[in-house]
N, C-alpha and C. Protein backbone atom coordinates (compact mmCIF):
# COMPACT_ATOMS: atom_id res chain seq x y z
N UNK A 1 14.43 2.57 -7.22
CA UNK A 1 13.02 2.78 -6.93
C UNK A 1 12.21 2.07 -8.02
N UNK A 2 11.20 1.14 -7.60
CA UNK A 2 10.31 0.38 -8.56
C UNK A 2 9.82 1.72 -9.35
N UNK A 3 8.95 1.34 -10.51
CA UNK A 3 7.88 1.93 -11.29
C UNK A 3 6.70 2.23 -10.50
N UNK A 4 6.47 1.42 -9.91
CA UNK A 4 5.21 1.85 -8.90
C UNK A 4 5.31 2.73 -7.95
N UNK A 5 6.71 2.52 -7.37
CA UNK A 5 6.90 3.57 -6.18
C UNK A 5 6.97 5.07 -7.14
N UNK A 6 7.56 5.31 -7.88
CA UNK A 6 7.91 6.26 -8.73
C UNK A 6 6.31 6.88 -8.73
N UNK A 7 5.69 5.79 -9.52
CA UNK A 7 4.46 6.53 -9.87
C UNK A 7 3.23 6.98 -8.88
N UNK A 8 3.82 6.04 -7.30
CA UNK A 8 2.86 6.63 -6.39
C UNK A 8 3.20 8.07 -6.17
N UNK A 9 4.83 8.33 -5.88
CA UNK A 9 5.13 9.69 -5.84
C UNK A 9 4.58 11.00 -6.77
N UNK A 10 4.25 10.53 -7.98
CA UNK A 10 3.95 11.05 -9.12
C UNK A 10 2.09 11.68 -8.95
N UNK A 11 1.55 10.48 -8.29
CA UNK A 11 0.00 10.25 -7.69
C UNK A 11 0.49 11.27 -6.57
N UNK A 12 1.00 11.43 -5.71
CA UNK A 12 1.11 12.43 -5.08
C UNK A 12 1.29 13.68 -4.53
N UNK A 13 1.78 14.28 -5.83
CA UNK A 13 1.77 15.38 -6.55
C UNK A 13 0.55 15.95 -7.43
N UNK A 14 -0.25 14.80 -7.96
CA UNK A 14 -1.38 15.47 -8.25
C UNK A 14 -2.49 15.82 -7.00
N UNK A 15 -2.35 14.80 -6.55
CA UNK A 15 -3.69 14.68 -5.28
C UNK A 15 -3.19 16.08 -4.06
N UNK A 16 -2.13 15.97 -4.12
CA UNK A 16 -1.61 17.25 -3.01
C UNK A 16 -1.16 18.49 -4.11
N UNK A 17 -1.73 19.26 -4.70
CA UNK A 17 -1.23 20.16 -5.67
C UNK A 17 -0.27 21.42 -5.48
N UNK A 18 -1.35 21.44 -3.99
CA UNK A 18 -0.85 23.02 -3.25
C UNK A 18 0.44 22.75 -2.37
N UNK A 19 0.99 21.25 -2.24
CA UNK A 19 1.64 21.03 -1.54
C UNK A 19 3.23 20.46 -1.87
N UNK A 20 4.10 20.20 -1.44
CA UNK A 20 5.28 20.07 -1.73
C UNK A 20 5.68 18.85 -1.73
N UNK A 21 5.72 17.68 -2.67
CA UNK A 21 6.03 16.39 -2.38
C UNK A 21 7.72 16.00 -2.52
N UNK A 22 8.53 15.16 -1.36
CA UNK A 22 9.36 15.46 -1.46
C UNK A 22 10.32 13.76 -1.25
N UNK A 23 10.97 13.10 -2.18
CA UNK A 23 11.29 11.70 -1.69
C UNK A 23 13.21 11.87 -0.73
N UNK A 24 12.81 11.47 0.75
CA UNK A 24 13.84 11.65 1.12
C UNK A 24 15.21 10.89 0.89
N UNK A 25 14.48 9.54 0.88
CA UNK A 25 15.74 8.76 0.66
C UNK A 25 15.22 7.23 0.31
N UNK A 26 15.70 7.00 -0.71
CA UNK A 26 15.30 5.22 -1.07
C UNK A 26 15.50 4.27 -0.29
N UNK A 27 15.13 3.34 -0.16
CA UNK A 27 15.27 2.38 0.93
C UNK A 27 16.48 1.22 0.61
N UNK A 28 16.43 1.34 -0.49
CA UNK A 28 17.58 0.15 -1.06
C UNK A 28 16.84 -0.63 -1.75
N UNK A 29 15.59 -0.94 -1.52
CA UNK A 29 14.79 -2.21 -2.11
C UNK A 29 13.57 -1.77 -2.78
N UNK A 30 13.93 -0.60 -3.56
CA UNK A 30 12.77 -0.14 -4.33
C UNK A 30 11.61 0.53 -4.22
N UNK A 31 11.76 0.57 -2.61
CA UNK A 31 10.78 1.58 -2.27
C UNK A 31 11.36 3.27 -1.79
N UNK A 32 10.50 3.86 -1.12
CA UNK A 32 11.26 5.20 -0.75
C UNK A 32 10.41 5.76 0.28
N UNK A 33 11.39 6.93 1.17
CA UNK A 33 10.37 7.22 2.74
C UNK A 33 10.26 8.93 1.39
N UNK A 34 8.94 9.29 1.92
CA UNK A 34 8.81 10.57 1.03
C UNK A 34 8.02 11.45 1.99
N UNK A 35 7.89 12.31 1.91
CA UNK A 35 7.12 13.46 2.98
C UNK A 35 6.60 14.31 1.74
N UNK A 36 5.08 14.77 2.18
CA UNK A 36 4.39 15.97 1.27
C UNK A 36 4.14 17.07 2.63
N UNK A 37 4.49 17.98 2.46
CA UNK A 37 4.76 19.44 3.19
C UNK A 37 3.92 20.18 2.90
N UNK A 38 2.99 20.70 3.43
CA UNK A 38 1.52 21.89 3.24
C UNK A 38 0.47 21.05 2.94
N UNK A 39 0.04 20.08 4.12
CA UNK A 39 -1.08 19.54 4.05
C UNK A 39 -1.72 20.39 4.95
N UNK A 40 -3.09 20.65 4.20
CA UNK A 40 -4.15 21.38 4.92
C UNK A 40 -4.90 20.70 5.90
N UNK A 41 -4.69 20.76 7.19
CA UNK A 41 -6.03 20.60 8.31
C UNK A 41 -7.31 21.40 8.71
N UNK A 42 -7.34 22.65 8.48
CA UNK A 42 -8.20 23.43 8.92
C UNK A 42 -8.31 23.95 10.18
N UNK A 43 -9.66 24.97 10.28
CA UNK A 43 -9.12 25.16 11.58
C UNK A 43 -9.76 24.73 12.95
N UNK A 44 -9.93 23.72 12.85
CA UNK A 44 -9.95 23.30 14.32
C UNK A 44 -8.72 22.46 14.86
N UNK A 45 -8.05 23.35 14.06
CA UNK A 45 -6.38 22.81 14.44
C UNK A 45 -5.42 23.80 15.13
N UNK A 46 -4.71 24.01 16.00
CA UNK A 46 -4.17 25.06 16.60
C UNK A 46 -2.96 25.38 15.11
N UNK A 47 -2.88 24.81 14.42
CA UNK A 47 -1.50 24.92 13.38
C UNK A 47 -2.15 24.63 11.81
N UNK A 48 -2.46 25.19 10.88
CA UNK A 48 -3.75 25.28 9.59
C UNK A 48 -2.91 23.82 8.81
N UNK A 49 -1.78 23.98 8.71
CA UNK A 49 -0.99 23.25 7.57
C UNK A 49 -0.05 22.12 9.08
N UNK A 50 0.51 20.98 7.92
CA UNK A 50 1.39 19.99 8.65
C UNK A 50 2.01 18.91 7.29
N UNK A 51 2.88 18.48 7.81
CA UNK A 51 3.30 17.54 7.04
C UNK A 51 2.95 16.42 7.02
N UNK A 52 2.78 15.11 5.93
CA UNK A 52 2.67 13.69 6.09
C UNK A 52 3.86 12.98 5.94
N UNK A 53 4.68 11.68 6.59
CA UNK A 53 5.45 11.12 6.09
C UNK A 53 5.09 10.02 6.02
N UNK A 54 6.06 8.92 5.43
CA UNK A 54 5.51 7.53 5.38
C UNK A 54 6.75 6.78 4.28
N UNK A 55 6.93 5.34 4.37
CA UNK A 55 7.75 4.70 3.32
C UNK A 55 6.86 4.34 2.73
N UNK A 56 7.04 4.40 1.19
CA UNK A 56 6.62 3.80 -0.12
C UNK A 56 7.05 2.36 -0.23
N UNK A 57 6.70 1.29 0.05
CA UNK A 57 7.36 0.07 -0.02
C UNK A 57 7.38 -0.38 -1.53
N UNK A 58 8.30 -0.99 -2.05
CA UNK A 58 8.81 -1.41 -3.37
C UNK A 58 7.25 -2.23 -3.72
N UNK A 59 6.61 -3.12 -3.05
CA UNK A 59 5.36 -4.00 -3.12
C UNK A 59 4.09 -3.06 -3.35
N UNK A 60 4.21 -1.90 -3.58
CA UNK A 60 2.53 -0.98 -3.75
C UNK A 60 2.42 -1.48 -5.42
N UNK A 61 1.08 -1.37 -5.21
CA UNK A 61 -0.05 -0.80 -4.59
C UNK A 61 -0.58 -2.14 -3.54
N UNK A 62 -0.09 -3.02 -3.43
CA UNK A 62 -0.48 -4.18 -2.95
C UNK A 62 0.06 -4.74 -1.30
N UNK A 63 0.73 -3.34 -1.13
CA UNK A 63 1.56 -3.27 0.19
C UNK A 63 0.51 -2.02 1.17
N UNK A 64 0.37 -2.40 2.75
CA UNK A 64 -0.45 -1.11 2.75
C UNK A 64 0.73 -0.09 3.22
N UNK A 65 0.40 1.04 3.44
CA UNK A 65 1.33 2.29 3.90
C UNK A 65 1.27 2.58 5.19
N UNK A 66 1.73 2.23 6.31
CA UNK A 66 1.82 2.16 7.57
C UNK A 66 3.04 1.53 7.85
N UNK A 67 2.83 2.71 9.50
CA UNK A 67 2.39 4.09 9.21
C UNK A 67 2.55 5.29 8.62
N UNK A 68 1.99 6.72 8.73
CA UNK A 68 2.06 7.69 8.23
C UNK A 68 2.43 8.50 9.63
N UNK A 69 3.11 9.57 9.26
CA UNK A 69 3.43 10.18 10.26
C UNK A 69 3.42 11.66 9.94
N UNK A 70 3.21 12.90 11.03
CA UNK A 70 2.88 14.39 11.02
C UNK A 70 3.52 14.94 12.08
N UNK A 71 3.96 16.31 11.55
CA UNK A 71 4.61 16.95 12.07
C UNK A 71 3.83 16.96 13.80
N UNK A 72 4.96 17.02 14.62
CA UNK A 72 4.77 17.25 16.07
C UNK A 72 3.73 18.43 16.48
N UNK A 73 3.65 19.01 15.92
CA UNK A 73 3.05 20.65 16.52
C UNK A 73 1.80 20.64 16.27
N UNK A 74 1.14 19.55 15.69
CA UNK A 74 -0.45 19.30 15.43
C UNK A 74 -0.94 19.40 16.67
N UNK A 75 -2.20 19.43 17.10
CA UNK A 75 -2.93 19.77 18.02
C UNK A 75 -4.49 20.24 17.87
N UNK A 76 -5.07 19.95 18.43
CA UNK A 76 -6.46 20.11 18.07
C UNK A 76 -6.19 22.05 18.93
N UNK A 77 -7.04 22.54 17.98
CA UNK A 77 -7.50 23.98 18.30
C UNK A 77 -8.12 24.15 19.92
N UNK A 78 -8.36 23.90 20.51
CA UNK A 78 -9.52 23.69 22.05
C UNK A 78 -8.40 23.16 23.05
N UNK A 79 -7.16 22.74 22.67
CA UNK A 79 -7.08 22.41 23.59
C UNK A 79 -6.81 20.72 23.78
N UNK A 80 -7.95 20.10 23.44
CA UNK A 80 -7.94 18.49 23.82
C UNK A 80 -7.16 18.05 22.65
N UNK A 81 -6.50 16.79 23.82
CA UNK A 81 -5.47 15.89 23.28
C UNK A 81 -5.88 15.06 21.78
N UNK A 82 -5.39 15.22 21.21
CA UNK A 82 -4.73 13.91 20.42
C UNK A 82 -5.17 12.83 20.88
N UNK A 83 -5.56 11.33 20.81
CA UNK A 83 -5.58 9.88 21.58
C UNK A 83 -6.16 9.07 20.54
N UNK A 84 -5.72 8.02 20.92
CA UNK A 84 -5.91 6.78 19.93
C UNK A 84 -5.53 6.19 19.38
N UNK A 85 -5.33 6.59 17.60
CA UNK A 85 -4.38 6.15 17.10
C UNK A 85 -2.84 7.18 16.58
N UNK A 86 -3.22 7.80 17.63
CA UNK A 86 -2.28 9.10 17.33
C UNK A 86 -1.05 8.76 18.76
N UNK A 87 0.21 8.67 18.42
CA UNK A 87 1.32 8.69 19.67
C UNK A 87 2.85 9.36 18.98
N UNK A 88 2.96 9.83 19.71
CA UNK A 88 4.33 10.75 19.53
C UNK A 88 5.46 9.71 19.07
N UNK A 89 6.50 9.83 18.13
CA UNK A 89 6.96 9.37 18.09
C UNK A 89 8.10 9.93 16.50
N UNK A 90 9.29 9.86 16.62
CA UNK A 90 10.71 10.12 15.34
C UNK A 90 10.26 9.38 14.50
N UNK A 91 10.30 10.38 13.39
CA UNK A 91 10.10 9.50 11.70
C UNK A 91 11.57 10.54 11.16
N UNK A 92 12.32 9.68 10.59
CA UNK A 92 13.39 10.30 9.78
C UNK A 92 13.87 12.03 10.38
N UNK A 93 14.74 11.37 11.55
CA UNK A 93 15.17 12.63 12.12
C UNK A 93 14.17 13.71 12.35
N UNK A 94 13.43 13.17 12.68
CA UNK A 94 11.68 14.87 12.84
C UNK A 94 10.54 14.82 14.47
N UNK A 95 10.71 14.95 15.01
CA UNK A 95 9.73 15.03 16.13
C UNK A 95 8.05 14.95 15.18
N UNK A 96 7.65 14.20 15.91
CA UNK A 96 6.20 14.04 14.95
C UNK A 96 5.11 12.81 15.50
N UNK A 97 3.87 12.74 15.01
CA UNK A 97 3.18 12.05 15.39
C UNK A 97 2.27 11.42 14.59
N UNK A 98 2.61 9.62 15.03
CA UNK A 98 2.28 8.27 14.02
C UNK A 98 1.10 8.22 14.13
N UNK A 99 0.51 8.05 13.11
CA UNK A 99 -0.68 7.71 13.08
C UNK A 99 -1.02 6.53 12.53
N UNK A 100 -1.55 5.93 13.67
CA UNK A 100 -1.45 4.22 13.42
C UNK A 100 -2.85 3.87 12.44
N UNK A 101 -3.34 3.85 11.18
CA UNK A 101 -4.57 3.65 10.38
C UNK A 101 -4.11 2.49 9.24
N UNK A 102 -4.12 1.39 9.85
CA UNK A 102 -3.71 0.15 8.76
C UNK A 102 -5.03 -0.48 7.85
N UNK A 103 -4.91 -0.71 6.97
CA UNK A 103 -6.15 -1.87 5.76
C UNK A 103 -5.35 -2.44 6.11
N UNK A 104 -6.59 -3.37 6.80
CA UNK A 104 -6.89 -4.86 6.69
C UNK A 104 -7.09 -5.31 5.52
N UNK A 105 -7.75 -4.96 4.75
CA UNK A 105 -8.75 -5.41 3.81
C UNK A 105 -8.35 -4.62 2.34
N UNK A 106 -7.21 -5.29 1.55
CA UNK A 106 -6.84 -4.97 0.53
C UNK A 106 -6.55 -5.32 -0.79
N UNK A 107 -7.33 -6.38 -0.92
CA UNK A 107 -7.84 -7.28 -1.98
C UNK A 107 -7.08 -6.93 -3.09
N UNK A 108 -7.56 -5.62 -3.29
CA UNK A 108 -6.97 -5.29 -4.90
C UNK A 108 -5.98 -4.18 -4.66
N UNK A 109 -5.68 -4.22 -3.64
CA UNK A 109 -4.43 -2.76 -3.18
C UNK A 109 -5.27 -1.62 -3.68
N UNK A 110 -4.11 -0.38 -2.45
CA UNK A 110 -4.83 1.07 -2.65
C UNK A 110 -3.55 1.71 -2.94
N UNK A 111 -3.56 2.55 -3.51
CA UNK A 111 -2.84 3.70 -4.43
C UNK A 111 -2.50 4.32 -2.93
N UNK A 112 -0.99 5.37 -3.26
CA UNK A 112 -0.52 6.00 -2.11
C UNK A 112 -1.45 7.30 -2.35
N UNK A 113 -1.62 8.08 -3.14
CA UNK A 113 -2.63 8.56 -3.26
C UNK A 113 -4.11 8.57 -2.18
N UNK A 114 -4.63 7.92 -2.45
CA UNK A 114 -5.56 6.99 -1.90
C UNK A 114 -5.62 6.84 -0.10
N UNK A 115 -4.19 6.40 0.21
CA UNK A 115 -3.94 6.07 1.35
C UNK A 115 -3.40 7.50 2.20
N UNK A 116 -3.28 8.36 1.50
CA UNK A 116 -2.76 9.65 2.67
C UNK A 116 -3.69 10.69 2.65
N UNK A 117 -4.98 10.53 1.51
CA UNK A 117 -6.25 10.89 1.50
C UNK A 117 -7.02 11.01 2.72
N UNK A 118 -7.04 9.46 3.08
CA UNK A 118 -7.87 8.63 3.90
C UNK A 118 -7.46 9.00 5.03
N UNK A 119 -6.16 9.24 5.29
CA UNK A 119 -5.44 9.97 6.98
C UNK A 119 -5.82 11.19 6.93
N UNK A 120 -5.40 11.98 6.16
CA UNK A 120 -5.75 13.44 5.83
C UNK A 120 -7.15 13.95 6.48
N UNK A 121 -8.67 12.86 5.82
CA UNK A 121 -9.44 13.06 5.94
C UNK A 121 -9.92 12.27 7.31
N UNK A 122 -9.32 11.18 8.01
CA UNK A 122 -9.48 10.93 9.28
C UNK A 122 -9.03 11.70 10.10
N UNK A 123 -7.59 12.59 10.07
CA UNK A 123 -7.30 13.35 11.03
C UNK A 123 -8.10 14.84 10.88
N UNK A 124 -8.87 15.47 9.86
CA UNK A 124 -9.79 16.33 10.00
C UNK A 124 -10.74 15.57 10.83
N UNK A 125 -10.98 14.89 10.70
CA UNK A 125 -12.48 14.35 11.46
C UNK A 125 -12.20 14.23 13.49
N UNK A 126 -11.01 14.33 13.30
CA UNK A 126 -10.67 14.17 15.09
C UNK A 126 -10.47 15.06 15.72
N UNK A 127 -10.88 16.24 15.52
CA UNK A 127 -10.92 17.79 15.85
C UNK A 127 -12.33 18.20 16.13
């Protein structure tokens, strides 16, 4: 695992405090797929908490992180679907759902930190 990947994991533990950061398995090439467990949605979610996953590519901060992926059982509170950039789909043996949110535009790279923020706080907003 690079220094960077290390230290995004490290960034991810502070930014998720209440939550469980966890690296499943290295990739071979310096990066690593990692999942943080007790991410808060709130409640206009039928389920309060969910997981994020995603690979750390050996190239961060200058690599983007896509995609990210959440536990299957998410669901908006009301009822209405999920759509968009949201589609069902297996991340590391798990029923769950990708959330497709790529930078374009990464000039100076974004911290993993940074980048599961930005989902976190897009998928509150789709409820």
């Amino acid at each position: 695992m690079t220094p960077s990947v290390a230290a995004a994991i490290e960034g991810l533990k502070k930014a998720f405090p209440n939550a469980t950061v966890a690296v499943l398995a290295e990739d071979g090439n310096g990066g690593a797929y990692v999942l943080v467990d007790g991410i808060e949605l709130g409640p206009k979610f039928s389920t309060s908490k969910t997981w994020l996953g995603a690979h750390l590519p050996a190239s961060l901060p200058y690599a983007d992180i896509y995609p990210l992926f959440m536990g299957a059982e998410v669901a908006k509170a009301d009822g209405a679907a999920l759509a968009g950039p949201f589609s069902s789909a297996p991340w590391q043996g798990r029923p769950s759902i990708q959330i497709s949110r790529r930078n374009n535009r990464m000039a100076g790279g974004q911290s993993a930190p940074a980048k599961f923020v930005k989902v976190v706080e897009f998928v509150r907003s789709q409820a």
